[in-house]
N, C-alpha and C. Protein backbone atom coordinates (compact mmCIF):
# COMPACT_ATOMS: atom_id res chain seq x y z
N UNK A 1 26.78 16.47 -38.78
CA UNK A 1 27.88 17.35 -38.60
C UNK A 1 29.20 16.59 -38.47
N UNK A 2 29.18 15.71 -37.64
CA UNK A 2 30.38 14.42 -37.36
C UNK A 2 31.49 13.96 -38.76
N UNK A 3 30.03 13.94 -39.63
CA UNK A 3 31.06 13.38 -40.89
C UNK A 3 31.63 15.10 -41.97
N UNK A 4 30.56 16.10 -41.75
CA UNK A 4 31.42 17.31 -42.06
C UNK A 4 32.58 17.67 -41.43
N UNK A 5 32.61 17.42 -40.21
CA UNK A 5 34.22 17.89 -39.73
C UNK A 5 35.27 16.90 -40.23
N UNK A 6 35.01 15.93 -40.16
CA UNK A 6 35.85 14.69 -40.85
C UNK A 6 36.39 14.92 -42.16
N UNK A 7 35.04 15.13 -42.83
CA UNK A 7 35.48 15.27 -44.13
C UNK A 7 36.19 16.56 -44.53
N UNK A 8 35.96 17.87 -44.00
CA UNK A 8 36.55 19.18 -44.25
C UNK A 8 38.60 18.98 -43.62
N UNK A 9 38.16 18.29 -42.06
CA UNK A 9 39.91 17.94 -42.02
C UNK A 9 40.50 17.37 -43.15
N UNK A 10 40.32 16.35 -43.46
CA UNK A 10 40.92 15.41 -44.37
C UNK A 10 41.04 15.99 -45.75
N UNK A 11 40.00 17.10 -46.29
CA UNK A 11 40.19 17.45 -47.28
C UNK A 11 41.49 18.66 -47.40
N UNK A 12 41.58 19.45 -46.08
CA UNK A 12 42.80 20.21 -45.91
C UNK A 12 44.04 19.04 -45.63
N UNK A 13 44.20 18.23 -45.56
CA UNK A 13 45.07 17.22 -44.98
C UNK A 13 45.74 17.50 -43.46
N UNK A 14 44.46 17.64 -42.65
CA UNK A 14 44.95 17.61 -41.32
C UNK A 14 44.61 16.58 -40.55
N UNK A 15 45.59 16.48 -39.47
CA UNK A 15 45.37 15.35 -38.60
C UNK A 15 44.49 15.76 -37.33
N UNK A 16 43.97 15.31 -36.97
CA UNK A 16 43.05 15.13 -35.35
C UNK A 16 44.46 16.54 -34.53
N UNK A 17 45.26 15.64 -34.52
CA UNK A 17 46.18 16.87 -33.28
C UNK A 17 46.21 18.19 -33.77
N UNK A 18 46.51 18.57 -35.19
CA UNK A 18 46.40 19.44 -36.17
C UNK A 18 45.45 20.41 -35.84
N UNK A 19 43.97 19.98 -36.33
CA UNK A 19 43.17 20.92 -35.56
C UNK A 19 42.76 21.45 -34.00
N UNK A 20 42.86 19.82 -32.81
CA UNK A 20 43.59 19.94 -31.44
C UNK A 20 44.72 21.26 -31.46
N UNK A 21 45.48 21.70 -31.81
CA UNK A 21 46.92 22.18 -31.95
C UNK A 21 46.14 23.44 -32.43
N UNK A 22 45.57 23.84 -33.47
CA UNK A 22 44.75 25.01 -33.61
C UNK A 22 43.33 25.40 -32.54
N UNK A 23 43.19 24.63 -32.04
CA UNK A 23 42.40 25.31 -30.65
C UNK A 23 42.74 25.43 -29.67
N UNK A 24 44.51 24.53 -29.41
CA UNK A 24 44.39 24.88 -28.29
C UNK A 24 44.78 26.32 -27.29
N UNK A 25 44.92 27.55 -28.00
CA UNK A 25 44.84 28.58 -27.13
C UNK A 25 43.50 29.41 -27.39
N UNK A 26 42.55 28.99 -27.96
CA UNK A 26 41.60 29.66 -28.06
C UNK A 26 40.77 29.53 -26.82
N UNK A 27 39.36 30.22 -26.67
CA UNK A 27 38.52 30.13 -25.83
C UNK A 27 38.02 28.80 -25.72
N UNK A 28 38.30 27.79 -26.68
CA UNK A 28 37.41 26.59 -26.73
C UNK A 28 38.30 25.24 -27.26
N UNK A 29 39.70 25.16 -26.45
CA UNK A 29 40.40 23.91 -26.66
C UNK A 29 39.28 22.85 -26.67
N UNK A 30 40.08 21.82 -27.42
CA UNK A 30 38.98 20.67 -28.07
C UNK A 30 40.27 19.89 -28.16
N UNK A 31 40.81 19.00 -27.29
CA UNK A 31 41.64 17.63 -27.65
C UNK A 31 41.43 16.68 -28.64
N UNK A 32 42.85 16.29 -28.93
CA UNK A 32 42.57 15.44 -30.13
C UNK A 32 41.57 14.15 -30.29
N UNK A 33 41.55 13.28 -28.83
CA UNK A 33 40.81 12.48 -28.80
C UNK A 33 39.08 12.77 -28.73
N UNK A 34 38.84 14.51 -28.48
CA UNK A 34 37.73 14.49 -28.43
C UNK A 34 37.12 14.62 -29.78
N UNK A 35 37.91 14.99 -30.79
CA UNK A 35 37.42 15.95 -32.00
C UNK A 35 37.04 14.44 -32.26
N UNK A 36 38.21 13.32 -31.93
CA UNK A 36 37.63 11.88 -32.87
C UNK A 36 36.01 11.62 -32.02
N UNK A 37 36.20 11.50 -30.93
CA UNK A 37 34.69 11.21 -30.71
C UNK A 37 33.81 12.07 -31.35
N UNK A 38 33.77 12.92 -31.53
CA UNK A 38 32.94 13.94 -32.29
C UNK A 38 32.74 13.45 -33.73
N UNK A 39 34.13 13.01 -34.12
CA UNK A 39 33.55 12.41 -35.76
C UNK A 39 33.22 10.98 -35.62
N UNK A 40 33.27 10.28 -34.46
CA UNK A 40 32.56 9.02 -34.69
C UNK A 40 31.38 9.23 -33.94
N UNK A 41 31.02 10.08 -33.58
CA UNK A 41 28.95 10.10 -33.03
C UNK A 41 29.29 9.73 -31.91
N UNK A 42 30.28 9.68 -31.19
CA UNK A 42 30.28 9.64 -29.65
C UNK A 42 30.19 10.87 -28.51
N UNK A 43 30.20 11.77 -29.41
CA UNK A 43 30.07 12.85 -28.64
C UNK A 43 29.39 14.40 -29.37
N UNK A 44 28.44 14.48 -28.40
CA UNK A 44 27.44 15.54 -29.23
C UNK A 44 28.39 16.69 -28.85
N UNK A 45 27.92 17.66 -29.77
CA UNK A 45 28.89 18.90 -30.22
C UNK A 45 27.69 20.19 -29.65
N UNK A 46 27.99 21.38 -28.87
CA UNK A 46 27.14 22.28 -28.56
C UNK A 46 27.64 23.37 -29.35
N UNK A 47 26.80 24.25 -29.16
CA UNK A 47 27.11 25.30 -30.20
C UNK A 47 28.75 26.20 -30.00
N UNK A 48 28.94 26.15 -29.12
CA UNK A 48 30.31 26.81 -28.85
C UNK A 48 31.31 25.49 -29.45
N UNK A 49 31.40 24.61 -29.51
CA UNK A 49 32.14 23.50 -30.23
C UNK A 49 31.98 23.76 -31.82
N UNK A 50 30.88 23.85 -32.25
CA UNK A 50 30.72 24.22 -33.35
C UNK A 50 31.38 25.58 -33.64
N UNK A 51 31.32 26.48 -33.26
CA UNK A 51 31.82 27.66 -33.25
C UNK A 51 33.78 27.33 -33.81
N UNK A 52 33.76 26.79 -32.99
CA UNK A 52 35.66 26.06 -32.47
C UNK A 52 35.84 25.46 -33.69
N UNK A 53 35.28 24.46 -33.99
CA UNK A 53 35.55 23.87 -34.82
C UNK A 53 35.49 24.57 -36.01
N UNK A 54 34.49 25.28 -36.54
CA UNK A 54 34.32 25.93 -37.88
C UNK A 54 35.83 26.92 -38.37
N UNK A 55 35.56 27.83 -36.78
CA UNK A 55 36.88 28.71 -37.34
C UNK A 55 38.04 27.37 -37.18
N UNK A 56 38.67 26.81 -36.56
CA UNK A 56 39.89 25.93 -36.78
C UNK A 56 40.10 25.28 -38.30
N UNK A 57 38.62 25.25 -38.79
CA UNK A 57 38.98 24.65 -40.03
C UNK A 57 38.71 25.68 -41.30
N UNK A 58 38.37 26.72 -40.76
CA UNK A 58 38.28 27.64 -41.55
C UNK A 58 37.26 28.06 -42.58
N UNK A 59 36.05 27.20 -42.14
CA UNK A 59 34.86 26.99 -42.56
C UNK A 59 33.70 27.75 -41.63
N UNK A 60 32.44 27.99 -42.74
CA UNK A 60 31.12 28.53 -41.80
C UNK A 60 30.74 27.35 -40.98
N UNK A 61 30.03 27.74 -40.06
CA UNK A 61 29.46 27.07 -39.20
C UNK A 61 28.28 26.27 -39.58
N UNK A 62 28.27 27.32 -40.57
CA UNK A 62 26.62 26.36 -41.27
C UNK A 62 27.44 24.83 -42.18
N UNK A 63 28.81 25.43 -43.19
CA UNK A 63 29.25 24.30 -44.19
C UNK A 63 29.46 23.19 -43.13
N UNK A 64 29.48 23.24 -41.82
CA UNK A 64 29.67 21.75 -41.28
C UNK A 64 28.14 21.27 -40.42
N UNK A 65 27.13 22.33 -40.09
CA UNK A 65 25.80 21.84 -40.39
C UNK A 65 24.97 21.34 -41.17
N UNK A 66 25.51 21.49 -42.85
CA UNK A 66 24.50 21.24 -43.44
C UNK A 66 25.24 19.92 -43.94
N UNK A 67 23.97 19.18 -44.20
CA UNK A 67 24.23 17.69 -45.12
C UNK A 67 24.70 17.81 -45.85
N UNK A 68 25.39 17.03 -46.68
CA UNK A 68 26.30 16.43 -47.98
C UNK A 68 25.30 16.01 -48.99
N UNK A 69 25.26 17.19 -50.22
CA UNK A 69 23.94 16.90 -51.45
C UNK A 69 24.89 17.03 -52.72
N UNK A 70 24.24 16.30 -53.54
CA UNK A 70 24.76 16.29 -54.49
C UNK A 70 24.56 17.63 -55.62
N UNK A 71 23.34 17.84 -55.35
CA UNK A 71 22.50 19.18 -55.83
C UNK A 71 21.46 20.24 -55.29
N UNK A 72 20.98 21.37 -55.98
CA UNK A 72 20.21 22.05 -54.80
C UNK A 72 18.86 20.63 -54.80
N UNK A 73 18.71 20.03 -55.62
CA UNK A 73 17.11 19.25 -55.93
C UNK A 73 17.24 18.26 -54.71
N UNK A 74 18.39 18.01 -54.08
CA UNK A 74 18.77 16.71 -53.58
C UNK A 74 17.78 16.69 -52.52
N UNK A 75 17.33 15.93 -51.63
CA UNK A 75 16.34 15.47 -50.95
C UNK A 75 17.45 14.94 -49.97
N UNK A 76 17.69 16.27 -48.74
CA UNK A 76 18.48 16.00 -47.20
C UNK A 76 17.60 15.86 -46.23
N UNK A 77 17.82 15.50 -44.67
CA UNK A 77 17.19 15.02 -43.91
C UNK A 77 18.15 16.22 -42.86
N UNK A 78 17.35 17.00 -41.90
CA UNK A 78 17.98 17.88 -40.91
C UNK A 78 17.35 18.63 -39.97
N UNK A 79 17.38 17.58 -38.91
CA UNK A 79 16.82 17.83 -37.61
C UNK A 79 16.03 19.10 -37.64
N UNK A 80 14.46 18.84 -37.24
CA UNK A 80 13.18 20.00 -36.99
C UNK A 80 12.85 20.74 -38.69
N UNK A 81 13.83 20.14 -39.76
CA UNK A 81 13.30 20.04 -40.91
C UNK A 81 12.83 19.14 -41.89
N UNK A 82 12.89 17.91 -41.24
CA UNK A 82 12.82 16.57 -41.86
C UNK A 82 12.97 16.80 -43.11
N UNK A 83 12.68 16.34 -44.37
CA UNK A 83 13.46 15.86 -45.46
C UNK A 83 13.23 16.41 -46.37
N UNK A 84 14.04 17.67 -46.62
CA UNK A 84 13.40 19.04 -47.52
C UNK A 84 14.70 18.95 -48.94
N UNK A 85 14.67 19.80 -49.98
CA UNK A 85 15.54 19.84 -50.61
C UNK A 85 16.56 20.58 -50.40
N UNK A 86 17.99 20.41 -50.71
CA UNK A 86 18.91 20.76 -50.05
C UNK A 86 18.87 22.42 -50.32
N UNK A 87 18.31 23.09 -51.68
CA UNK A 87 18.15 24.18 -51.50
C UNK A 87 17.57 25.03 -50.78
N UNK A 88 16.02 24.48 -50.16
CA UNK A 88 15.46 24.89 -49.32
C UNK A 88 16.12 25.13 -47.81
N UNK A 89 17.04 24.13 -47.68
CA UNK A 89 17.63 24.43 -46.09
C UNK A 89 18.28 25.02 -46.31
N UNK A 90 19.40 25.47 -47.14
CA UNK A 90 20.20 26.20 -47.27
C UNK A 90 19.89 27.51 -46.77
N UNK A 91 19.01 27.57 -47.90
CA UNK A 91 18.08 29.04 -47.45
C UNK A 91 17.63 29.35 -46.12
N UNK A 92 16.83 28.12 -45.36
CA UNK A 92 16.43 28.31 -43.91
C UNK A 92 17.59 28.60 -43.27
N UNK A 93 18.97 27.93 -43.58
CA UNK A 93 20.15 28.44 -42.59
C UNK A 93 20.87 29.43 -43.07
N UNK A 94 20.48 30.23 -43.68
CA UNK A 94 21.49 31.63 -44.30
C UNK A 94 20.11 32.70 -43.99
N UNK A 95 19.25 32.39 -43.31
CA UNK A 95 18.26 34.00 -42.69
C UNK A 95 19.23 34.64 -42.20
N UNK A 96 18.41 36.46 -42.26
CA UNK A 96 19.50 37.34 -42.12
C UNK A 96 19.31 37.20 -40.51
N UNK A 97 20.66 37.50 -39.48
CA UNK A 97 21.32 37.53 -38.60
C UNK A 97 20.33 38.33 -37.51
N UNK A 98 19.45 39.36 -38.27
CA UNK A 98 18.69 40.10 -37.37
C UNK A 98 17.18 40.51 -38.01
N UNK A 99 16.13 40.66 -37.63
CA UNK A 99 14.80 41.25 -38.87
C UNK A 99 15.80 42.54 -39.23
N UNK A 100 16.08 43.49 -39.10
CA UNK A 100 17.12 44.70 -39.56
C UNK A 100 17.52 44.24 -41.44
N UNK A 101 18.10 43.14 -41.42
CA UNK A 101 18.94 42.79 -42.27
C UNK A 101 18.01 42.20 -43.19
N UNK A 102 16.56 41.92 -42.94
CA UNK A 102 15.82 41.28 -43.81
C UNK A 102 15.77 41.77 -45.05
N UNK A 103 15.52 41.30 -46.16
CA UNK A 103 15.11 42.51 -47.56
C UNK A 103 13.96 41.51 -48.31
N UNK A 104 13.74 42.08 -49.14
CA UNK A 104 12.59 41.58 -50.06
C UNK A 104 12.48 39.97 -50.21
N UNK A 105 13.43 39.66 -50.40
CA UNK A 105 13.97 38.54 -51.18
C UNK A 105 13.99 37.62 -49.90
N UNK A 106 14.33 37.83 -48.87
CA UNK A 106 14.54 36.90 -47.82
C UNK A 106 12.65 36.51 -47.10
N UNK A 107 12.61 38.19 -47.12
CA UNK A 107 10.84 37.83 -46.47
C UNK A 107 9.77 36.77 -47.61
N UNK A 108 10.10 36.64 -48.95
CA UNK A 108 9.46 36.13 -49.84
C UNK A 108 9.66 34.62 -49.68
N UNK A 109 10.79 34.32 -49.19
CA UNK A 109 11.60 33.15 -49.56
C UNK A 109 10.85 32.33 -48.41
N UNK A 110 11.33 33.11 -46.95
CA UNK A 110 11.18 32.76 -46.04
C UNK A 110 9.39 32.68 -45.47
N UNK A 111 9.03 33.95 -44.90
CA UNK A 111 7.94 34.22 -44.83
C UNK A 111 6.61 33.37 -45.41
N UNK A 112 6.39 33.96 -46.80
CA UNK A 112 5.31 33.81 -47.41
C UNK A 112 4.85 32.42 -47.43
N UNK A 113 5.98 31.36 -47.49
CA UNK A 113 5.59 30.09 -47.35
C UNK A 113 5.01 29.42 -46.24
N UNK A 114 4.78 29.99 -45.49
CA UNK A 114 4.31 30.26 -43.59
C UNK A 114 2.97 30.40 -44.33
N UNK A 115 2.35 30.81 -45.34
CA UNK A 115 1.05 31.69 -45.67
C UNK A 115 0.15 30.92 -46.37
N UNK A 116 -0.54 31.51 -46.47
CA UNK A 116 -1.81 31.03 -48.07
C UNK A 116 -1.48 31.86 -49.10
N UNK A 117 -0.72 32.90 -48.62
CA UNK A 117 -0.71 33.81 -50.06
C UNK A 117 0.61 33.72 -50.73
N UNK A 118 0.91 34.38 -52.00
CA UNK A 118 1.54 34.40 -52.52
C UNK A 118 2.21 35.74 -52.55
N UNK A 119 4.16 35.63 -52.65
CA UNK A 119 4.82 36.89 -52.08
C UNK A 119 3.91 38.14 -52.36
N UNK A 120 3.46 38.33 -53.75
CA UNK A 120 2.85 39.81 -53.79
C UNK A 120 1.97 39.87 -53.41
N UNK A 121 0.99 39.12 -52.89
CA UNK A 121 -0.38 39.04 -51.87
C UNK A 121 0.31 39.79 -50.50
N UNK A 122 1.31 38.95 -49.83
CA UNK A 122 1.74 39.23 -48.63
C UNK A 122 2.14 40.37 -48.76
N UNK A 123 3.02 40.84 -49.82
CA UNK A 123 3.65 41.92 -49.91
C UNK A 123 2.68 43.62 -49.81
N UNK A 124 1.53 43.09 -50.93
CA UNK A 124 0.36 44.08 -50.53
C UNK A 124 -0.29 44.31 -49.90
N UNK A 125 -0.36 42.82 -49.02
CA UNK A 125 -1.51 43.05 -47.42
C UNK A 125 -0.34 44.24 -46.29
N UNK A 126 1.12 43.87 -46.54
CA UNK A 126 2.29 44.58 -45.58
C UNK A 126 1.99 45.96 -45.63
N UNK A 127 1.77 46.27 -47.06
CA UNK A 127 1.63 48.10 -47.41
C UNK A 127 0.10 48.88 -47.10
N UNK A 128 -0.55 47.88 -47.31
CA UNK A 128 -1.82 47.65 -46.67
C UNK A 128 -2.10 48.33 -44.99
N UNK A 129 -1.14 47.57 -44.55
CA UNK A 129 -0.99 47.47 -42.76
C UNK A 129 -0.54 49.24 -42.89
N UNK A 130 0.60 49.34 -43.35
CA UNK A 130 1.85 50.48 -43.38
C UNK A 130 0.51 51.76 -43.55
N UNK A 131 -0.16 51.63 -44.81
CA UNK A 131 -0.48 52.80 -45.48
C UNK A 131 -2.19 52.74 -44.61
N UNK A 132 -2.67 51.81 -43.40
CA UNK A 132 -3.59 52.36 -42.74
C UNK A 132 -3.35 53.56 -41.58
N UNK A 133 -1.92 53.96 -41.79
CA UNK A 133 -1.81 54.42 -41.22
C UNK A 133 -1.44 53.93 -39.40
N UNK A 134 -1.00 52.92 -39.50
CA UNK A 134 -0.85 51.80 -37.96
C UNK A 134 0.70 52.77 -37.46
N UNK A 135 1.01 53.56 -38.22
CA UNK A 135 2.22 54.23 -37.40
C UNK A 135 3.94 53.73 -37.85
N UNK A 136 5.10 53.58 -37.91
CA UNK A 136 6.15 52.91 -38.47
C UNK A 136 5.96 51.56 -37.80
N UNK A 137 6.97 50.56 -38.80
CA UNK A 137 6.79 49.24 -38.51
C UNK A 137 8.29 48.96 -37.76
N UNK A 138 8.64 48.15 -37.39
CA UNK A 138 10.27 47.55 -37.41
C UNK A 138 9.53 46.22 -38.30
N UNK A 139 10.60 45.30 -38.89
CA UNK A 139 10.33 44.17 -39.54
C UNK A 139 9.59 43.02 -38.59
N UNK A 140 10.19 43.10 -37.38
CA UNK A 140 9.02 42.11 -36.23
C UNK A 140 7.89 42.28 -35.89
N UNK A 141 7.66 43.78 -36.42
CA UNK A 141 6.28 43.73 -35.92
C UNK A 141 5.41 43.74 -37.38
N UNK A 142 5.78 43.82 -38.54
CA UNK A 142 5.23 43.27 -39.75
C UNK A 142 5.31 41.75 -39.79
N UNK A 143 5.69 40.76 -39.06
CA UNK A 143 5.58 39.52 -39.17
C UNK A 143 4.63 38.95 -38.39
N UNK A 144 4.79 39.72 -37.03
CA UNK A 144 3.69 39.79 -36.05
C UNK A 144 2.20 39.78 -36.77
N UNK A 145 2.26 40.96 -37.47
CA UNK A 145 0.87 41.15 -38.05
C UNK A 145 0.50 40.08 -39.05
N UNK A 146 1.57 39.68 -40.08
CA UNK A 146 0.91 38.96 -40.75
C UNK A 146 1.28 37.41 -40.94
N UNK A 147 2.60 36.66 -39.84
CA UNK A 147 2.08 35.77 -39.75
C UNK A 147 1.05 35.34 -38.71
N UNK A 148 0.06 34.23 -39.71
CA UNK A 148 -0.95 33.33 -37.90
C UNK A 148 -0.22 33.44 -37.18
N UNK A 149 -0.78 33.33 -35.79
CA UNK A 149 -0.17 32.69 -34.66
C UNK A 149 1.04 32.79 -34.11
N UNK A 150 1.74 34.60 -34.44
CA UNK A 150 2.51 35.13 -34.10
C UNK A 150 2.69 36.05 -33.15
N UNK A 151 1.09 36.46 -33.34
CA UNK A 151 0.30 37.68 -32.35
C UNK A 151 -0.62 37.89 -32.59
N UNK A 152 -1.72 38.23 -31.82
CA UNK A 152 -3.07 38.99 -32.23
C UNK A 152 -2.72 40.12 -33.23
N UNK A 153 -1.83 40.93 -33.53
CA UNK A 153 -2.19 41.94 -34.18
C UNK A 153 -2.15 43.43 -33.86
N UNK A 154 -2.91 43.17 -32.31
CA UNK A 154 -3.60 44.53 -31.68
C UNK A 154 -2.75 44.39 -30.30
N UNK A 155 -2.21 45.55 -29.86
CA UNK A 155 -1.89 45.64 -28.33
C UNK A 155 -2.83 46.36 -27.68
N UNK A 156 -3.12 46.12 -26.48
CA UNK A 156 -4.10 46.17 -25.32
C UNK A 156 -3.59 46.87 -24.40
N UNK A 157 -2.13 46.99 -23.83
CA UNK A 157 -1.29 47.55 -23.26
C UNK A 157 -1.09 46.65 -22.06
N UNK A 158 -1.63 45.63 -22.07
CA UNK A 158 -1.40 44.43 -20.88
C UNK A 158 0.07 43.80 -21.02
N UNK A 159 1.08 44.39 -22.17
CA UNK A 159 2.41 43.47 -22.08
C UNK A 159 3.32 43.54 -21.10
């Protein structure tokens, strides 16, 4: 992240005080000398910093999370994903915001690769669940059911 904020200032041509100077009446002033520790790895960044920083520079929060690839094929390295292709994380960091927001395309992407099966396997075991008649779903509790080791499946009424 250190060298994304670096590099996103510099590409707007701002200075350290510059973006300092744009936080400082927000909820989350960030001094100039700290933003530099931040781009030299001296100082870890929590999510509300991240937050600060993204809007000051006018960027997502994710464009200064994600690694620097040359392509989607590129082969990045990113903490609790070790060394996936840059398209693939992309994807892991753009899930929708809530299960609500999920759609076809995200559960296929996301999901199914959790599985042995393949999207329209998963997709037919889901309608499967739906059309035994188990009652309406919300999207958490269709993941419940069909990923492993998400839940038994069955409630007992012990929750």
């Amino acid at each position: 992240m250190r060298e994304n904020v670096a590099r996103v200032r510099r590409e707007q041509g701002l200075t350290l005080r510059d973006v300092a100077d744009r936080l400082s009446n927000t909820e989350r002033p960030i001094a100039h000398n700290t933003i530099s520790e931040i781009e030299r790895g001296a100082r870890r960044v929590d999510v509300d910093d991240l937050m600060a920083l993204a809007a000051a520079l006018s960027v997502s929060p994710v464009a200064l999370l994600f690694p620097s690839a040359e392509s989607a094929e590129t082969a990045v390295h990113a903490t609790g994903f070790g060394e996936v292709a840059a398209s693939q994380l992309w994807t892991s960091m753009h899930a929708p915001p809530s299960p609500e927001t999920a759609n076809a395309s995200w559960w296929s992407t996301m999901i199914a690769p959790q599985m042995d099966e393949q999207p329209a396997d998963l997709i037919a075991r889901a309608i499967t669940i739906v059309a035994q008649g188990a009652g309406s779903f919300k999207p958490e509790d269709l993941v419940n059911l069909l990923v492993p080791g998400t839940s038994s499946g069955s409630s007992d009424g012990d929750d």
